[in-house]
Protein backbone atom coordinates (compact mmCIF):
# COMPACT_ATOMS: atom_id res chain seq x y z
CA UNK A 1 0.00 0.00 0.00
CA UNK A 2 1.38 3.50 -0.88
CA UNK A 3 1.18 6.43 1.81
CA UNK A 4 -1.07 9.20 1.11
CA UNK A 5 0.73 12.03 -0.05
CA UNK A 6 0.91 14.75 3.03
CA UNK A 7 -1.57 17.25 3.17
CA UNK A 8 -0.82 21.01 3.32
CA UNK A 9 -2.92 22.21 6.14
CA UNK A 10 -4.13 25.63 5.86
CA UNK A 11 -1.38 28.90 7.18
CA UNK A 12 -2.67 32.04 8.40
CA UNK A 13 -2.22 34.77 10.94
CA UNK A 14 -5.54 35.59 11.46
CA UNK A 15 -7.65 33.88 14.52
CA UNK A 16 -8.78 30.37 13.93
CA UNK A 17 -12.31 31.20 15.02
CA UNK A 18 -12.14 33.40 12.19
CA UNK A 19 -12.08 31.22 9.75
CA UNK A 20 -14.90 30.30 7.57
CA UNK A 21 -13.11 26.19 7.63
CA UNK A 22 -13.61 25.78 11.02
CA UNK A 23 -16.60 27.16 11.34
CA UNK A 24 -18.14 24.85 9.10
CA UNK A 25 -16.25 21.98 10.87
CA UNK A 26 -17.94 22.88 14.35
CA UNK A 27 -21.14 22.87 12.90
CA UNK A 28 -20.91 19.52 11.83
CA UNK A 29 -19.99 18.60 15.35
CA UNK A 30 -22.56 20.34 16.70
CA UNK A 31 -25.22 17.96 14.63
CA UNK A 32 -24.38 14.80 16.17
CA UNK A 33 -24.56 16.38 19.82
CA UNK A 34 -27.81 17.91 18.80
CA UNK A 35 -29.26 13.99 18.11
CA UNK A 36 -29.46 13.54 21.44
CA UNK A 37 -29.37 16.81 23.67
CA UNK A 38 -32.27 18.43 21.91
CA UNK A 39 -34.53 15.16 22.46
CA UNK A 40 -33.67 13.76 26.27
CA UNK A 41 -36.18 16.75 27.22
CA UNK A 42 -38.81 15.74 25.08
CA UNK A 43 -38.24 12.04 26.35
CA UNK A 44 -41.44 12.06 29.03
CA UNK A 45 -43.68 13.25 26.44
CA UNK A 46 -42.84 9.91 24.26
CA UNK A 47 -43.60 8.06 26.72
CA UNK A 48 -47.22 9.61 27.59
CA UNK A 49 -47.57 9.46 24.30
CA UNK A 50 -46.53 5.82 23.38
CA UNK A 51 -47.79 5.26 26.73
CA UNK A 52 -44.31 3.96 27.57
CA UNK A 53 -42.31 2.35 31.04
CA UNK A 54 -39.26 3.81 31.97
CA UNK A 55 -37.36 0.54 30.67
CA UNK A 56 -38.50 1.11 27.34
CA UNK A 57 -38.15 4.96 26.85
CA UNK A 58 -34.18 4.54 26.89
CA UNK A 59 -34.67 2.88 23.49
CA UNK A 60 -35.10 6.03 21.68
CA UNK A 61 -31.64 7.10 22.65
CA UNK A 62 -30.00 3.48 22.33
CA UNK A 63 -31.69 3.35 18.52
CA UNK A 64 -29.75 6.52 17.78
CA UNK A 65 -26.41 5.79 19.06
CA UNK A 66 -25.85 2.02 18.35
CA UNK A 67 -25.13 2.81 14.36
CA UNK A 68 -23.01 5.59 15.66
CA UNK A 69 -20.35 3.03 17.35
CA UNK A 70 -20.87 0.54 14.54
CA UNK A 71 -21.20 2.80 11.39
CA UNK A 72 -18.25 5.54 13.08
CA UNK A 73 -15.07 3.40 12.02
CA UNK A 74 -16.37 2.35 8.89
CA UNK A 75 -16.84 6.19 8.01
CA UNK A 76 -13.34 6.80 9.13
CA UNK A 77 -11.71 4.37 6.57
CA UNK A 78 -14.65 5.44 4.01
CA UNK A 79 -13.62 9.46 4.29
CA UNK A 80 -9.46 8.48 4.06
CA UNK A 81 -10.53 6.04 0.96
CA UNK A 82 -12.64 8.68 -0.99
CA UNK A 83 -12.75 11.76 0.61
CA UNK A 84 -14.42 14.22 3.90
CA UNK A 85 -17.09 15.58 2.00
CA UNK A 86 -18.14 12.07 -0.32
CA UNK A 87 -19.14 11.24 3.16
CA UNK A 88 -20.09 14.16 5.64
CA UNK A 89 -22.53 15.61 2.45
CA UNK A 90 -24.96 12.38 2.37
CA UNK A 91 -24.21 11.60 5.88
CA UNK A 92 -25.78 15.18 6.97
CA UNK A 93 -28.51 15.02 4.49
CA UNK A 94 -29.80 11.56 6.23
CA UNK A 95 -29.50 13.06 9.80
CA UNK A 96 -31.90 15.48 8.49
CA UNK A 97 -34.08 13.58 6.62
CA UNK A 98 -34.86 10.70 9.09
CA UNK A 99 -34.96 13.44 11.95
CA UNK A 100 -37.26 15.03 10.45
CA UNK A 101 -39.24 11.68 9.91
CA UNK A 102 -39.13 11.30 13.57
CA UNK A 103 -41.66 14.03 13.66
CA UNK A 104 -44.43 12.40 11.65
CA UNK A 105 -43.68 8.48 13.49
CA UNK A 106 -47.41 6.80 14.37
CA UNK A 107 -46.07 4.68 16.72
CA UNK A 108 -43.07 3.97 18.60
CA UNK A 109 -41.17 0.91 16.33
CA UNK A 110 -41.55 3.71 13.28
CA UNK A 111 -40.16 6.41 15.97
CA UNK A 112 -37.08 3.56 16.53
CA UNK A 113 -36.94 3.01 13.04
CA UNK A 114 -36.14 6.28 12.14
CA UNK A 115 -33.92 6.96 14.94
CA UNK A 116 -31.41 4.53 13.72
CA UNK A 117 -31.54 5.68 10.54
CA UNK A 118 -30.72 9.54 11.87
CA UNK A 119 -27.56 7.13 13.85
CA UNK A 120 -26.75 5.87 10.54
CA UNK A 121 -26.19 9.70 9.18
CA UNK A 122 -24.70 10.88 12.27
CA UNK A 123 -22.17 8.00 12.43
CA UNK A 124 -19.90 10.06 10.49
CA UNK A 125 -20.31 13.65 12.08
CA UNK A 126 -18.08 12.48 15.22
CA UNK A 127 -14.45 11.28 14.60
CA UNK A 128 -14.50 13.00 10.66
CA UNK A 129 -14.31 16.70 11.89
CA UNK A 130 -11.68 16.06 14.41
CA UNK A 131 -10.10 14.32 11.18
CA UNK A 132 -10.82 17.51 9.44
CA UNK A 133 -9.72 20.18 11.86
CA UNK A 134 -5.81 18.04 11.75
CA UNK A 135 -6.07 18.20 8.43
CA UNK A 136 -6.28 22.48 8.06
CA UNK A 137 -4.25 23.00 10.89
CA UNK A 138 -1.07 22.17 12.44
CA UNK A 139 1.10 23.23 15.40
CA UNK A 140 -0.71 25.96 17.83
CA UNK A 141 -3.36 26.70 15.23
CA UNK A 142 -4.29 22.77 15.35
CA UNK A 143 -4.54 23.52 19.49
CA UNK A 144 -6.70 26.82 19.18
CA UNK A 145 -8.97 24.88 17.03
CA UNK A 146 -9.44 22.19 18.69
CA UNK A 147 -10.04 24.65 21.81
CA UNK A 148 -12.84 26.36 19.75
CA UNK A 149 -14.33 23.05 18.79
CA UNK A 150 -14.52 21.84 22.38
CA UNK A 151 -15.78 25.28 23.54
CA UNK A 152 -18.92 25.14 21.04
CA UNK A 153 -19.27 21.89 22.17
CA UNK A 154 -20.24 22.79 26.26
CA UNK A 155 -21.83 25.57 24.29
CA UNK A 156 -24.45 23.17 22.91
CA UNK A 157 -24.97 20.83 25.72
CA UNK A 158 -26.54 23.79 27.79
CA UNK A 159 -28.37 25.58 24.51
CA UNK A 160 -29.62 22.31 22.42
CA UNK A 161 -31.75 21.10 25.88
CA UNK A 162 -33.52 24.52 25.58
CA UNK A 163 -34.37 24.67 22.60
CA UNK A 164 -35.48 20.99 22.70
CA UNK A 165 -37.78 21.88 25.98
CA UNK A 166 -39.22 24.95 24.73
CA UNK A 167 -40.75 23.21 21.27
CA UNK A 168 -41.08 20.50 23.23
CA UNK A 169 -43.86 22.84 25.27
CA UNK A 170 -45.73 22.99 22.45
CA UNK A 171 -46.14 19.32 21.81
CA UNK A 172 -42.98 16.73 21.42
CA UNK A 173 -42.64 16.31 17.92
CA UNK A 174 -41.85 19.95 17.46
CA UNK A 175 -38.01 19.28 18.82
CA UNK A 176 -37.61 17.04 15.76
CA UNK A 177 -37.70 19.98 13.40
CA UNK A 178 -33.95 21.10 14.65
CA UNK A 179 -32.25 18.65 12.62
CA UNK A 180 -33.37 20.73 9.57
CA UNK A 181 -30.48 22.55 9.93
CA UNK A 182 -28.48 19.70 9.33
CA UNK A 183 -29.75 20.29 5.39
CA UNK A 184 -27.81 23.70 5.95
CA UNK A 185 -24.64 22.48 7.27
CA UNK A 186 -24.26 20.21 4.44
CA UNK A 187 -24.74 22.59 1.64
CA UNK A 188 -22.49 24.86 3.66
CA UNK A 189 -19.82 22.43 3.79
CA UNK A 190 -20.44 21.11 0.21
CA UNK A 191 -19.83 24.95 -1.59
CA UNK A 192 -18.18 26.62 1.31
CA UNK A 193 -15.27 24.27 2.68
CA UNK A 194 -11.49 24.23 1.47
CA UNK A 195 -9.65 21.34 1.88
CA UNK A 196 -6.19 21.12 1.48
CA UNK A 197 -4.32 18.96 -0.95
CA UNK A 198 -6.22 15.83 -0.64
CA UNK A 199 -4.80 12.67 0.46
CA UNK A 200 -5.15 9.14 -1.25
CA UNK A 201 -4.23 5.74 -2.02
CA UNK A 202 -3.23 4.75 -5.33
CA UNK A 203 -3.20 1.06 -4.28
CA UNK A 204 -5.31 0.84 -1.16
CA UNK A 205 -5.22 -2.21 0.91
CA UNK A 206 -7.88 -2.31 3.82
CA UNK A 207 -6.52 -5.14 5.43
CA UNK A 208 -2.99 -3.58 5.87
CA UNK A 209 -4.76 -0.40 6.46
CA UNK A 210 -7.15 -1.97 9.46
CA UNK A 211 -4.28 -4.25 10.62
CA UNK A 212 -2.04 -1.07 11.30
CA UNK A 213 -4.99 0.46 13.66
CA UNK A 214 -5.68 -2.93 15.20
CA UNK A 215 -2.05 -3.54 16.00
CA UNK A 216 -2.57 0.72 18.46
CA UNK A 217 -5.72 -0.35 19.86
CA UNK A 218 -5.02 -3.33 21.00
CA UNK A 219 -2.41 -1.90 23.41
CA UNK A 220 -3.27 -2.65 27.59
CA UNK A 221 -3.53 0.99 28.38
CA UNK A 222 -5.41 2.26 25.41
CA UNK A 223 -8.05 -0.68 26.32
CA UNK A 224 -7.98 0.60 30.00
CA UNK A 225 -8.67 3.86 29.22
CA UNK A 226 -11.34 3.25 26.81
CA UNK A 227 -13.17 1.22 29.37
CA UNK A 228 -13.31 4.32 31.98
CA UNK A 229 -14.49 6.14 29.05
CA UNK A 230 -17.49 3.49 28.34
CA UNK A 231 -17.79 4.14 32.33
CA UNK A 232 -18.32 7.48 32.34
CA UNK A 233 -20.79 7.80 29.44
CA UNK A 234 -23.10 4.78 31.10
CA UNK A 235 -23.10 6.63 34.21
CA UNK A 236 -24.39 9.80 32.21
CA UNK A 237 -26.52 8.43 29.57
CA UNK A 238 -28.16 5.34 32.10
CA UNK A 239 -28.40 7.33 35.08
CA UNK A 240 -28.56 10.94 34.22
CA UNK A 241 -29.91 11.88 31.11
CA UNK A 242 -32.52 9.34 30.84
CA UNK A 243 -33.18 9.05 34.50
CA UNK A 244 -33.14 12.69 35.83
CA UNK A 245 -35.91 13.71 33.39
CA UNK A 246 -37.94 10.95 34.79
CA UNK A 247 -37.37 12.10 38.14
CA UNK A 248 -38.24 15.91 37.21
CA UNK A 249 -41.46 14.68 35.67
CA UNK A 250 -42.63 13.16 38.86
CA UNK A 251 -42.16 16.20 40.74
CA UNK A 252 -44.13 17.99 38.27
CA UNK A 253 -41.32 19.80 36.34
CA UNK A 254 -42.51 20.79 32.70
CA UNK A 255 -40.25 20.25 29.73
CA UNK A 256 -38.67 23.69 29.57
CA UNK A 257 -37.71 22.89 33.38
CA UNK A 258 -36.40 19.71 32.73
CA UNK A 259 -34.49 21.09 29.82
CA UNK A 260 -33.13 23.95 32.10
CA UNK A 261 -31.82 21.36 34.27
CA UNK A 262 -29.93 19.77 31.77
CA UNK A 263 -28.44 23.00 30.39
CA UNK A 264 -26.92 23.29 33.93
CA UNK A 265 -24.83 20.48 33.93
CA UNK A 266 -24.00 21.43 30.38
CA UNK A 267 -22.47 24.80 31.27
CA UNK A 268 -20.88 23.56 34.61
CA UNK A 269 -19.20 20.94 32.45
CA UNK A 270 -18.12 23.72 30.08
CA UNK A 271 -16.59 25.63 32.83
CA UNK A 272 -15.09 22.69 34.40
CA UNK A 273 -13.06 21.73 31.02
CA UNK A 274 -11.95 25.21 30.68
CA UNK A 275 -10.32 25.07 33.94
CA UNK A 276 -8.49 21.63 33.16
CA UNK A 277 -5.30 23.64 32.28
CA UNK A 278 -5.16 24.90 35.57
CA UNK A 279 -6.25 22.06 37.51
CA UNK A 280 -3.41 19.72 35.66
CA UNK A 281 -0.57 22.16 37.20
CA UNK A 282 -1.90 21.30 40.78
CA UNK A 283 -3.00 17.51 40.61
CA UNK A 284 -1.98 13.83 38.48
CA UNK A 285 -4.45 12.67 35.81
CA UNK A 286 -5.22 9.90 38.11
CA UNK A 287 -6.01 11.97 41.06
CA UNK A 288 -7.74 14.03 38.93
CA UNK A 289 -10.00 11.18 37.63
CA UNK A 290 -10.81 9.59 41.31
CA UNK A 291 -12.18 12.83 42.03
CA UNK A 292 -14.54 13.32 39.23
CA UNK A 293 -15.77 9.89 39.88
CA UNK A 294 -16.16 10.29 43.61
CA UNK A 295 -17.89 13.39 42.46
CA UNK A 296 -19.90 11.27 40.57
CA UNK A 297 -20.76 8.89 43.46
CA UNK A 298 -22.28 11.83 45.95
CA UNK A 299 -24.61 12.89 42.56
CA UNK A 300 -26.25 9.63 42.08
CA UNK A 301 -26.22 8.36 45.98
CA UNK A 302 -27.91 11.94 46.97
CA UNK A 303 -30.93 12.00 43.99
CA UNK A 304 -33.32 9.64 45.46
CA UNK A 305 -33.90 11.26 48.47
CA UNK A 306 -34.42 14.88 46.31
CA UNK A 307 -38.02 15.69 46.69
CA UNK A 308 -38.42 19.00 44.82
CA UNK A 309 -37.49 19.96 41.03
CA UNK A 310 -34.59 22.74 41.48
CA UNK A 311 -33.00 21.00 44.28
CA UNK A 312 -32.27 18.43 41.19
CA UNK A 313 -29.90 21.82 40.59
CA UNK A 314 -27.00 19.77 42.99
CA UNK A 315 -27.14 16.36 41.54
CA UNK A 316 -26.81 18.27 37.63
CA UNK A 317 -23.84 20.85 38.67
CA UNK A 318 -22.24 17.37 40.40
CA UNK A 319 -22.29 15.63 36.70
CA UNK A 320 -21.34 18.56 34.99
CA UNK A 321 -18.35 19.39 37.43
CA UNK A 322 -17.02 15.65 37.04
CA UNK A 323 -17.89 15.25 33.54
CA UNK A 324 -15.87 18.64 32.86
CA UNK A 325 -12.77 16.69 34.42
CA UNK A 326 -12.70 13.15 33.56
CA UNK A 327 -13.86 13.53 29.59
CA UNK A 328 -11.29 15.62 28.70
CA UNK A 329 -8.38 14.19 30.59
CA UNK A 330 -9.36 10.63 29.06
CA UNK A 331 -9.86 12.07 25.54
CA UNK A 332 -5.71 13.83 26.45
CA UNK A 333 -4.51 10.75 27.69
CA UNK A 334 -5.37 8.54 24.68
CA UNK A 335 -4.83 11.04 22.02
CA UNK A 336 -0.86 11.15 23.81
CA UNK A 337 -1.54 7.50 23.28
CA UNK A 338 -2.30 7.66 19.22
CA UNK A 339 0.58 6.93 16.94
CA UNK A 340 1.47 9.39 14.12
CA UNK A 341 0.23 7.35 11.38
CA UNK A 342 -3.25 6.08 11.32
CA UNK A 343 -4.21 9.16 13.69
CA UNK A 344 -7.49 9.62 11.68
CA UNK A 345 -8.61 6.10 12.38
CA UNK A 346 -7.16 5.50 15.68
CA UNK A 347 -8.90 7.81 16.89
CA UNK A 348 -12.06 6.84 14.60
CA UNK A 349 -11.66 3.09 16.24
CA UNK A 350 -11.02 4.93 19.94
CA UNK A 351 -14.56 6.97 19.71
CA UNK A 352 -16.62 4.05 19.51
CA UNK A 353 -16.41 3.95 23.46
CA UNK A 354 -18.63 7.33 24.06
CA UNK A 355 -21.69 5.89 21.74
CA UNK A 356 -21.04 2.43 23.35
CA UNK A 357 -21.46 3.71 26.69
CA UNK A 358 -24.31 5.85 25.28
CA UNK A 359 -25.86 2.49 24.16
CA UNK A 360 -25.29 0.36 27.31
CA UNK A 361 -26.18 3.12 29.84
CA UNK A 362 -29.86 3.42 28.98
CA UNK A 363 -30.43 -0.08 28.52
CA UNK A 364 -28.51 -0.79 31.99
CA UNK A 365 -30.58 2.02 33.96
CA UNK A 366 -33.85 -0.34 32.53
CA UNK A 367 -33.06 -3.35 33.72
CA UNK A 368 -31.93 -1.18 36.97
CA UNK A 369 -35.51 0.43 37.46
CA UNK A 370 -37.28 -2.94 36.55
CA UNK A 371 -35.50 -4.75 39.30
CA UNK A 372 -35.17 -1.56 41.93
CA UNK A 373 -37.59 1.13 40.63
CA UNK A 374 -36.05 4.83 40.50
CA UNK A 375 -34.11 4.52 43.32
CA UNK A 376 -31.75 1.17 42.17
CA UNK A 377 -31.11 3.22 38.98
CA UNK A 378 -29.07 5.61 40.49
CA UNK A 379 -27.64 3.34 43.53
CA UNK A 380 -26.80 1.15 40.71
CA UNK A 381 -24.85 3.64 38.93
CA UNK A 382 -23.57 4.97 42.31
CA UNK A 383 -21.79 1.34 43.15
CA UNK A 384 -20.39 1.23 39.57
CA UNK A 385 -18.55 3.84 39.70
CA UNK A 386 -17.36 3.13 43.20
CA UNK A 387 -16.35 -0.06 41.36
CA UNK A 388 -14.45 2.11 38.83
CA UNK A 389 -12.52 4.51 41.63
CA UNK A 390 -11.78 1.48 43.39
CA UNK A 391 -10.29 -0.09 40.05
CA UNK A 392 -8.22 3.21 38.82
CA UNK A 393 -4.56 2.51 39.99
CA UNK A 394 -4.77 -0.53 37.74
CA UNK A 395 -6.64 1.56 34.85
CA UNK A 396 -4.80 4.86 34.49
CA UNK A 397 -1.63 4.34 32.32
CA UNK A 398 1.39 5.49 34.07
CA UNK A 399 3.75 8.02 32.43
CA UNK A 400 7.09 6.65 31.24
């Protein structure tokens, strides 16, 4: 197999936020986040609706994110065989479309349906614009940007469950108009974005191609780490965000409430990342990362005795606060981890963990509340990641 030629990433002196390439590259981020932020407010109202349990509701996420860890790889060897935009165009076009089908679903296996289908376009709209963003910048422009695409990021965690509450007000299927925009973004990126010289294969051999990725991944402390990150997005995604709506329903909180809650462990998870810099001079990764998860602990143990809807205010800023330091410093630690070659689908192959977790932690908090109720959801989640502080000497790679 011949190496791609090396790309020429973009030069300028002007501010990366500036430019009109990485704009378009956050805003095909921002798409994949909005699949699920915009619709875990809107959750209780499929359920009235469907007339749905609590173990079933989780589904709707799980249909959405279970082609994102099996469809996200496959993207990542697509886009370096043919091209970013032969994939990111159609891939944005089918968020929008089947989103937008979500809308008009008469019952709740056509709801599914279409979910996974929206999963199926937004399987590419994760790993490909961190692909794209190394392949305009380099050096501290390829940091700044980054920066700026992690910053929109906590941006949209606290917006997108607004804006999915407050249509959601007016009736549930309203929050399923967002992904419109999606249509936007891909025109956008189709006339708008200028991509270096483009790599390619002349003679492209898959097998050699997937071996060389294999032979990173399969290394002890990658593994390790990608388990805490499966951890950490069960925790959120089966206890959390599927659970702490439930919980805000049955104290009477309406969907713009519920959403507001949301939003506040969105921007306390912004903050917290922003502050990582700092909090790296004064403490290890490892200490770091037992604190977020005994953060994590006092959240879940503390929300079943909460009996009124803003006091759900502690139990949010907890998530957001440990969420803010353990993503991040896994998602450092393994890209230190990523060789040189293959970056693009290392770290293609390394993502599947978030939608994985994504997957498992609704399904998880199900079985949870059908054995325990409410309450075993959250001390379920609490004595897993007890499990996981206890476990983190062995997990966290040490520095050479």
């Amino acid at each position: 197999m011949q190496m791609p030629q090396k790309l020429n990433p973009v030069s300028s002196t002007k501010p990366v936020y500036r430019d009109v390439s990485l704009l378009i590259v956050v805003s095909i981020t921002l798409m994949e986040i909005l699949g699920t932020m915009s619709i875990n407010p809107v959750l209780p109202g499929i359920a009235r609706e469907f007339n749905l349990s609590p173990q079933q509701i989780g589904w709707v996420t799980t249909a959405f994110v279970i082609p994102i860890a099996i469809g996200g790889p496959i993207c990542g060897v697509l886009a370096d065989r043919f091209g970013r935009k032969t994939i990111l165009v159609p891939s944005l076009f089918l968020f929008a479309t089947a989103g937008v089908a979500c809308a008009f679903a008469p019952s709740f296996p056509t709801l599914l349906a279409w979910r996974f289908l929206q999963g199926v376009g937004a399987a590419s709209l994760e790993a490909l614009p961190l692909a794209l963003i190394g392949d305009l910048y380099t050096g501290k422009q390829l940091t700044a940007a980054m920066g700026f695409n992690a910053s929109a990021i906590g941006l949209s965690l606290a917006v997108y469950p607004l804006l999915g509450g407050g249509l959601a007000s007016m009736g549930w299927r309203n929050a399923f108009a967002l992904p419109l925009v999606a249509f936007l973004v891909g025109i956008w990126l189709w006339r708008s974005l200028r991509l270096p010289s483009q790599h390619h294969y002349s003679d492209f051999n898959f097998q050699v191609y997937l071996r060389g990725i294999w032979s990173s991944i399969r290394r002890g402390r990658v593994i390790k780490l990608l388990l805490i990150v499966v951890t950490l997005f069960v925790l959120l995604f089966g206890a959390y965000l599927t659970y702490i709506p439930t919980v805000a329903a049955s104290l009477g909180a309406s969907e713009i409430e519920i959403g507001i809650l949301l939003a506040s462990m969105a921007v306390f998870f912004a903050f917290t990342s922003s502050q990582l810099g700092w909090l790296t001079r004064l403490l290890s990764e490892l200490n770091l990362i037992k604190i977020a998860f005994a953060i994590y602990t006092l959240a879940l143990v503390i929300t079943p005795a909460i009996d009124h809807i803003w006091i759900l205010l502690i139990p949010s800023v907890l998530f957001g606060v440990a969420h803010g330091i353990v993503y991040p410093t896994t998602q450092a630690l393994l890209a230190e981890l990523a060789p040189d070659h293959n970056r693009a689908g290392f770290m293609a192959v390394v993502a599947i963990a978030i939608p994985l977790g994504q997957a498992i932690g609704p399904v998880l908090g199900g079985l949870a509340f059908g054995a325990w109720e409410i309450r075993g959801v959250f001390y379920a989640g609490m004595f897993l990641a007890i499990a996981t502080l206890v476990s983190l000497n062995y997990l966290i790679p040490r520095r050479s």
